[in-house]
Protein backbone atom coordinates (compact mmCIF):
# COMPACT_ATOMS: atom_id res chain seq x y z
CA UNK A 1 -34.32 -18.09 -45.63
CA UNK A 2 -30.86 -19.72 -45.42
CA UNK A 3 -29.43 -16.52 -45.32
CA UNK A 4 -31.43 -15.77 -42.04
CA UNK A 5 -30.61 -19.26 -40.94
CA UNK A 6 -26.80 -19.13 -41.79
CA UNK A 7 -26.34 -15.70 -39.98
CA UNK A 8 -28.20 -17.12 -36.76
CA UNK A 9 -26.06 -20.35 -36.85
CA UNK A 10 -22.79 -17.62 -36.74
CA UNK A 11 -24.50 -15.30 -34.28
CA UNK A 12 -25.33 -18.51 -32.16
CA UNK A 13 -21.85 -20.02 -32.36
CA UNK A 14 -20.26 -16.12 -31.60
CA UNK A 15 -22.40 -16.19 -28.16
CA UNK A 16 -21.06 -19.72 -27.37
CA UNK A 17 -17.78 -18.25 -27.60
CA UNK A 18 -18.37 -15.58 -25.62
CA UNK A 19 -19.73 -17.62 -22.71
CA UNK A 20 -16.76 -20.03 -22.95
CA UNK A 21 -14.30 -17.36 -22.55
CA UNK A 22 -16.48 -14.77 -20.28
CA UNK A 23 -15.01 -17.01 -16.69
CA UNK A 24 -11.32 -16.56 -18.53
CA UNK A 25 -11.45 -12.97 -19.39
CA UNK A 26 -13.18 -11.58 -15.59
CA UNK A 27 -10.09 -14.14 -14.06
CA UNK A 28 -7.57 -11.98 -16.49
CA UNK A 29 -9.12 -9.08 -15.28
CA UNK A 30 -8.96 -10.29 -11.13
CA UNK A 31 -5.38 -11.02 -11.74
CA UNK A 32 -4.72 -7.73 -13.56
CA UNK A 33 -5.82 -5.60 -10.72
CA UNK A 34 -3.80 -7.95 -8.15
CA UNK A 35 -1.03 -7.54 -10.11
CA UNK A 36 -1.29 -3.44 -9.72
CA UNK A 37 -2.36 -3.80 -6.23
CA UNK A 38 0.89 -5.99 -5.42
CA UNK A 39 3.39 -3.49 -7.80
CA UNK A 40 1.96 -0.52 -5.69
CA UNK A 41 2.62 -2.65 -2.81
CA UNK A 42 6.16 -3.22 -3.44
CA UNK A 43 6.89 0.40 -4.63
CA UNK A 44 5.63 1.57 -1.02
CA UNK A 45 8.07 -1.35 0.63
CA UNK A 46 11.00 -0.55 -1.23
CA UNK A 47 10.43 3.56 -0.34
CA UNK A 48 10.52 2.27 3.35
CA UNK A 49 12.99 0.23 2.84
CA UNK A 50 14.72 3.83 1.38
CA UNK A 51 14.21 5.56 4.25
CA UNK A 52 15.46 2.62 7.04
CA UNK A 53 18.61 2.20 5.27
CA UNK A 54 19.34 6.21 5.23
CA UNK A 55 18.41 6.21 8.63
CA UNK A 56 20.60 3.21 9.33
CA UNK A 57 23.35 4.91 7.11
CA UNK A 58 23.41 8.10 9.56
CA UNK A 59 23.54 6.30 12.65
CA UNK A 60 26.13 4.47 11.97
CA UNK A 61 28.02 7.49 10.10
CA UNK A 62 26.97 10.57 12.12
CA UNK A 63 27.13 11.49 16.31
CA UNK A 64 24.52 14.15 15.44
CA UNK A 65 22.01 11.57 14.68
CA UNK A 66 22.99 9.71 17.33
CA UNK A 67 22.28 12.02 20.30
CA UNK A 68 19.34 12.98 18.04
CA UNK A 69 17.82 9.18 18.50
CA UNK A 70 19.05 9.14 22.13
CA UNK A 71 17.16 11.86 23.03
CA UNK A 72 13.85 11.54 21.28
CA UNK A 73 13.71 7.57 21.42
CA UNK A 74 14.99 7.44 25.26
CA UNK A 75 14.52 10.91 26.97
CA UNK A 76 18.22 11.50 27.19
CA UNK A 77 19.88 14.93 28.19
CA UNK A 78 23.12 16.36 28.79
CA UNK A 79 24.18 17.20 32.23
CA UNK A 80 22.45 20.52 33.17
CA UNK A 81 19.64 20.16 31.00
CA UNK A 82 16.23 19.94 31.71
CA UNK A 83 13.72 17.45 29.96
CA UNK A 84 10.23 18.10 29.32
CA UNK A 85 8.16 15.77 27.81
CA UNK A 86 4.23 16.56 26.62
CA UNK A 87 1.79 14.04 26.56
CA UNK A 88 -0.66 14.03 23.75
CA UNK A 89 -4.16 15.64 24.47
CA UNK A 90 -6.94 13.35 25.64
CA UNK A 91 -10.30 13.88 23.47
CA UNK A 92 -12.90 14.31 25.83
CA UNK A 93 -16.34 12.15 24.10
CA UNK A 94 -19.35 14.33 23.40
CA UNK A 95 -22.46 12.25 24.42
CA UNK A 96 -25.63 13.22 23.95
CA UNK A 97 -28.99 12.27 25.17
């Protein structure tokens, strides 16, 4: 019988435990997954950031990209050239009665 007793005393004093610490270990977990979610987040900033200071890099460095920007960003042409610009496609809505 003390046995019994004895190994329901441990079993009952494990559980307590377990409840005590249940709050800290799901708030370990939360953080654990922001923490991932923000290192993803800063990999993806620091591959734009990447890319804007290339793209900073070869305006400053190269005419090429220059006229490039000028004439995509601003509709720019050369003297005796003609620009055409396309407008995106309107989707037409489908409704149905």
């Amino acid at each position: 019988m003390t046995r019994v007793v004895i190994c329901l005393l441990v079993v009952a004093v494990l559980l307590g435990i377990g409840v005590l610490y249940l709050p800290l270990i799901q708030q370990n977990e939360r953080m654990r997954k922001e923490v991932l979610r923000l290192k993803a987040q800063t990999a993806k900033e620091e591959e734009t950031n990447r890319q804007l200071k290339a793209s900073v890099e070869s305006l400053r460095n190269d005419p090429k990209a220059i006229e490039r920007y000028a004439r995509e960003k601003f509709g720019y042409a050369k003297p005796g050239e003609t620009v055409i610009r396309f407008e995106p496609a309107l989707t037409q809505r489908v409704t149905t009665q």
